[in-house]
N, C-alpha and C. Protein backbone atom coordinates (compact mmCIF):
# COMPACT_ATOMS: atom_id res chain seq x y z
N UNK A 1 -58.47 13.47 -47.00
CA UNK A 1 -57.53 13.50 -45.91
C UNK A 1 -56.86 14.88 -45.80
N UNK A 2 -56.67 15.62 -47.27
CA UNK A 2 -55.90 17.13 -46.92
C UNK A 2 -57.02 17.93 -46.28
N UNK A 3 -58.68 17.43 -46.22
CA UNK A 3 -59.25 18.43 -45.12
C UNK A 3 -59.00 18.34 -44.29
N UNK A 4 -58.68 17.24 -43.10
CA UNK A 4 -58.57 17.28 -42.23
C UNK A 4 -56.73 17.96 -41.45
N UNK A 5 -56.04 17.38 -42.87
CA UNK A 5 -54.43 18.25 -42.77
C UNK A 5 -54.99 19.71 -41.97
N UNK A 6 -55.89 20.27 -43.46
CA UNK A 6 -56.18 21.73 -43.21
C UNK A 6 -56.92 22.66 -42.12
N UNK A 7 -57.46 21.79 -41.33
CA UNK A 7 -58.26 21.78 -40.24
C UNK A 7 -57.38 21.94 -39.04
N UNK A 8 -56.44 20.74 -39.04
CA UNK A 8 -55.59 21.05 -37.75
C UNK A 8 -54.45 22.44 -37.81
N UNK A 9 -53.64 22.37 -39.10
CA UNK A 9 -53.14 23.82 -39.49
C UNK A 9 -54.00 25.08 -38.99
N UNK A 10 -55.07 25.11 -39.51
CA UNK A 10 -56.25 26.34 -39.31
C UNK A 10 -56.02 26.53 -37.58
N UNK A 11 -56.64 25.33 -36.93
CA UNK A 11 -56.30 25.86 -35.43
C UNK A 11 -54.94 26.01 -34.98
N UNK A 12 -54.36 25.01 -35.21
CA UNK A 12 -52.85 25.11 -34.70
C UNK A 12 -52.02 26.62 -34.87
N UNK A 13 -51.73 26.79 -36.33
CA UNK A 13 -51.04 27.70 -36.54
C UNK A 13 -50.84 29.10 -35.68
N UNK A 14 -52.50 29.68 -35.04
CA UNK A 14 -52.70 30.55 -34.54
C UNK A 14 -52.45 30.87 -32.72
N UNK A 15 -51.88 29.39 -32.42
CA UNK A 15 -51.54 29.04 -31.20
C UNK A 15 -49.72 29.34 -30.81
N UNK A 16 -48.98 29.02 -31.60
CA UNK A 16 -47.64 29.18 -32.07
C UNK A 16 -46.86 29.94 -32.69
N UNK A 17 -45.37 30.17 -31.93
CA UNK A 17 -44.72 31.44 -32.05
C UNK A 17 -44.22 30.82 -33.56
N UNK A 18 -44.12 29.73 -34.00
CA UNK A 18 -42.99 29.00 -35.12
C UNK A 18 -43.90 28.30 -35.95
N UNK A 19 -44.92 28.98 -37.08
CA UNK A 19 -45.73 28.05 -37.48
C UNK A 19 -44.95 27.64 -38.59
N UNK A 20 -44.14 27.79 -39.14
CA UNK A 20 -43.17 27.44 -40.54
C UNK A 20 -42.88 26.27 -39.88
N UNK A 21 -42.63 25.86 -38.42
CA UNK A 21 -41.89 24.54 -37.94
C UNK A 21 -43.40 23.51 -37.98
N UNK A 22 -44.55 24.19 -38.40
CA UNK A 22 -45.71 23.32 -38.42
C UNK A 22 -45.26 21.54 -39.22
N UNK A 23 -45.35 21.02 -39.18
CA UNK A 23 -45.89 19.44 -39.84
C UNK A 23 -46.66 18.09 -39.75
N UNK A 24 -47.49 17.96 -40.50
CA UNK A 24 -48.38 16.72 -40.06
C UNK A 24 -48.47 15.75 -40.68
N UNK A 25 -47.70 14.67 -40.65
CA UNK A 25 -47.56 13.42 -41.28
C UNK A 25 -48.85 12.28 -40.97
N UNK A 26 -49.22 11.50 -41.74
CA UNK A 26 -50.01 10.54 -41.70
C UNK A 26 -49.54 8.86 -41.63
N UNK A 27 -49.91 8.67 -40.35
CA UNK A 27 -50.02 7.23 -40.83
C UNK A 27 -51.19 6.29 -40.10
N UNK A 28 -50.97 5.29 -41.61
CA UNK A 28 -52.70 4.69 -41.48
C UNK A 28 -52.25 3.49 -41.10
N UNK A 29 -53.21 2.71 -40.28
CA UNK A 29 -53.44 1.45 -39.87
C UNK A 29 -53.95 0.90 -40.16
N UNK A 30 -54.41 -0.11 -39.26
CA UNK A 30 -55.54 -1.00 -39.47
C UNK A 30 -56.85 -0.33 -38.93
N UNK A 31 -56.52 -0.23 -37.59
CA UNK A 31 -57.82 0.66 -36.92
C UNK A 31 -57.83 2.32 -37.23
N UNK A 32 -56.61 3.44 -37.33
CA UNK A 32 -56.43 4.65 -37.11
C UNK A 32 -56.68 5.49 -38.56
N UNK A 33 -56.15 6.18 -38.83
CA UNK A 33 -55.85 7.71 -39.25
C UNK A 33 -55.22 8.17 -38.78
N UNK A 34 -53.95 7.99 -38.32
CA UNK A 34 -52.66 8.72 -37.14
C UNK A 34 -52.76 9.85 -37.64
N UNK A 35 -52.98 11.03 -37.42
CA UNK A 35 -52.18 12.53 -37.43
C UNK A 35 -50.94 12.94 -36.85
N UNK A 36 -49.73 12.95 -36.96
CA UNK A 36 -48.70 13.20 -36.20
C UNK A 36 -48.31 14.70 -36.29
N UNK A 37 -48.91 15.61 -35.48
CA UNK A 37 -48.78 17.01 -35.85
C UNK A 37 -46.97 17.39 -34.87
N UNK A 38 -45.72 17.88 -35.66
CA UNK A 38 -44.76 18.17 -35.54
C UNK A 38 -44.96 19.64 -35.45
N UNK A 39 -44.37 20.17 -33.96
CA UNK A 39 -44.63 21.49 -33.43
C UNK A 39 -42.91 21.57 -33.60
N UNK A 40 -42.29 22.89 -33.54
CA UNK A 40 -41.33 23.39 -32.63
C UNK A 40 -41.07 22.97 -31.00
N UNK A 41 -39.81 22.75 -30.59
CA UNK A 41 -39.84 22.90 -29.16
C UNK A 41 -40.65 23.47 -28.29
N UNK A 42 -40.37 24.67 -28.93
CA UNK A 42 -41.08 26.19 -27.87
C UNK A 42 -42.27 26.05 -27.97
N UNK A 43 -42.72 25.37 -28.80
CA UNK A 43 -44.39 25.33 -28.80
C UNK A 43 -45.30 24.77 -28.20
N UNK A 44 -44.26 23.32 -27.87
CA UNK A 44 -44.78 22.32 -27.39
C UNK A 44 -46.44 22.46 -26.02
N UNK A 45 -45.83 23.73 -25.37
CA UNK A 45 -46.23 23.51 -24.00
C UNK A 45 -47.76 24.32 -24.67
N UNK A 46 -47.63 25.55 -25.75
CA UNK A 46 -48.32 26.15 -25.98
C UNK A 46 -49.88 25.50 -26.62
N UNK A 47 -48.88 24.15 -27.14
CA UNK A 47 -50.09 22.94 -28.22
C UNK A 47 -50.49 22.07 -27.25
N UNK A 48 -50.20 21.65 -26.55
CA UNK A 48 -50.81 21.06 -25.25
C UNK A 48 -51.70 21.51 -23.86
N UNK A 49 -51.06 22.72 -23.54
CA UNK A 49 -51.83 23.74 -22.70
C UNK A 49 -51.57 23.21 -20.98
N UNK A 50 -52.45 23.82 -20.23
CA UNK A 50 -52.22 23.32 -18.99
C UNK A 50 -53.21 22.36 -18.85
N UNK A 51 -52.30 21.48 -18.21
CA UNK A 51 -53.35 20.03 -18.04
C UNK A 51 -53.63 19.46 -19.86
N UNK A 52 -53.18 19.69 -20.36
CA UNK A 52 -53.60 19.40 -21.79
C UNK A 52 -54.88 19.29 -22.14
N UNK A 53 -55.51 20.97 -21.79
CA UNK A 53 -56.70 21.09 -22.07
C UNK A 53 -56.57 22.09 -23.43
N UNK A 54 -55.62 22.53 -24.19
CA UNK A 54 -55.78 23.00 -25.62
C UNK A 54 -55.56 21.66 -26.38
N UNK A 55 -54.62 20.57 -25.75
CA UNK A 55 -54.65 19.23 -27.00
C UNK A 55 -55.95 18.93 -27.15
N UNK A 56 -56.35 18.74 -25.41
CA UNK A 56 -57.89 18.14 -25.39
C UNK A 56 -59.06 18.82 -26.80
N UNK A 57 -59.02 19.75 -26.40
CA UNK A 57 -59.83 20.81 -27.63
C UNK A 57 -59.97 20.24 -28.90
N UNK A 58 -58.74 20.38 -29.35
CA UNK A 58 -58.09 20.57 -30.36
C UNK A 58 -58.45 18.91 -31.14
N UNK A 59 -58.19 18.17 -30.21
CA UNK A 59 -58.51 16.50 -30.46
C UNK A 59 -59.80 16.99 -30.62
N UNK A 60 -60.66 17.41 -30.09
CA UNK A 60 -62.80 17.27 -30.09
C UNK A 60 -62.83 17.69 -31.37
N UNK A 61 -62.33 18.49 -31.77
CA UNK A 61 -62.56 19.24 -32.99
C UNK A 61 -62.37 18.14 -34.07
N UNK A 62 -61.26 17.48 -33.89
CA UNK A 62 -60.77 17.10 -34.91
C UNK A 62 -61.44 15.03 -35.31
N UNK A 63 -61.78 15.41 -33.49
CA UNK A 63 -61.86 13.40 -33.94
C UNK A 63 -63.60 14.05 -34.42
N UNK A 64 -64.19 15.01 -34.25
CA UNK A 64 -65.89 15.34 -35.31
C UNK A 64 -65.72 15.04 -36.44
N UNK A 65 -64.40 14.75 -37.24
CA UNK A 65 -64.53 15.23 -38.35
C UNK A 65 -65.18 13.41 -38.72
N UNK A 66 -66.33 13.41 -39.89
CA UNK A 66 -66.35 12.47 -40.21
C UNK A 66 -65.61 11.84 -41.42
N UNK A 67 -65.31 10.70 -41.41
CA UNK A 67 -63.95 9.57 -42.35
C UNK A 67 -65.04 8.64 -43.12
N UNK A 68 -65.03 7.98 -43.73
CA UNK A 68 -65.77 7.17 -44.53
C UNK A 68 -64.35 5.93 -44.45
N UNK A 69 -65.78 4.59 -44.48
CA UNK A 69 -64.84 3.79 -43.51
C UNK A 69 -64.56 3.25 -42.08
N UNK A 70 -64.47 2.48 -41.96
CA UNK A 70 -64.26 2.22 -40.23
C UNK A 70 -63.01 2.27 -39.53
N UNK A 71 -62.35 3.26 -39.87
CA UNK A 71 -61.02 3.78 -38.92
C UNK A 71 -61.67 5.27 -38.83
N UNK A 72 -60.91 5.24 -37.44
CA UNK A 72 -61.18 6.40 -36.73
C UNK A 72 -59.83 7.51 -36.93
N UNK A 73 -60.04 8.63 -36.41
CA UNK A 73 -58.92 9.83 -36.51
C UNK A 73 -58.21 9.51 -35.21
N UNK A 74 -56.88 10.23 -35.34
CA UNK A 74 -56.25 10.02 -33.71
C UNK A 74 -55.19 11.03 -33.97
N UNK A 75 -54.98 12.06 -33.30
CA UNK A 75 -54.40 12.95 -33.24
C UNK A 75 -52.70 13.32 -32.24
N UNK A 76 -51.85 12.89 -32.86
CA UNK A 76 -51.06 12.93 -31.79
C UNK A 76 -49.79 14.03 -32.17
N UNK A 77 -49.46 14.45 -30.79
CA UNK A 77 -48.45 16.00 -30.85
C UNK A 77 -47.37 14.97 -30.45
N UNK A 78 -46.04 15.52 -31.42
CA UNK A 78 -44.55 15.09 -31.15
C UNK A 78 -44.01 16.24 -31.50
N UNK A 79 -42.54 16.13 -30.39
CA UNK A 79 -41.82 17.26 -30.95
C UNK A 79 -41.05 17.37 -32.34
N UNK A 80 -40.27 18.24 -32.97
CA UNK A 80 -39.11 18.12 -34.20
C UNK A 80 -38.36 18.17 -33.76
């Protein structure tokens, strides 16, 4: 699971004025792998993009990754 931590850091970080405000909490379900990646304010618009075509990205990348097991990844941006 810390590869995939390290994966979203790797892209994220390089997108954002505040990567120290980076955080990604986990929570698991029944069906998921929640990623809850915690941006800065200011970042928000920068991690989402227009039309939320950098989340979009950023999700492809990340739901490739393969999990062992039958829950899937799910990637979601909240603010701090």
């Amino acid at each position: 699971m810390a590869d995939i931590k390290d994966l979203i850091l790797t892209v994220v970080s390089p997108l954002v004025s505040h990567p120290d405000d980076l955080a990604i909490a986990l929570v698991e379900t029944e069906e998921f792998l929640d990623y809850q990646l915690s941006v800065h304010p200011e970042d928000v618009g920068r991690v989402i993009g227009k039309k939320g075509r950098v989340a979009k990205a950023i999700r492809t990348i990340v739901y490739s990754v393969r999990v062992l097991g039958s829950k899937r990844v799910r990637l979601t941006i909240v603010n701090s």
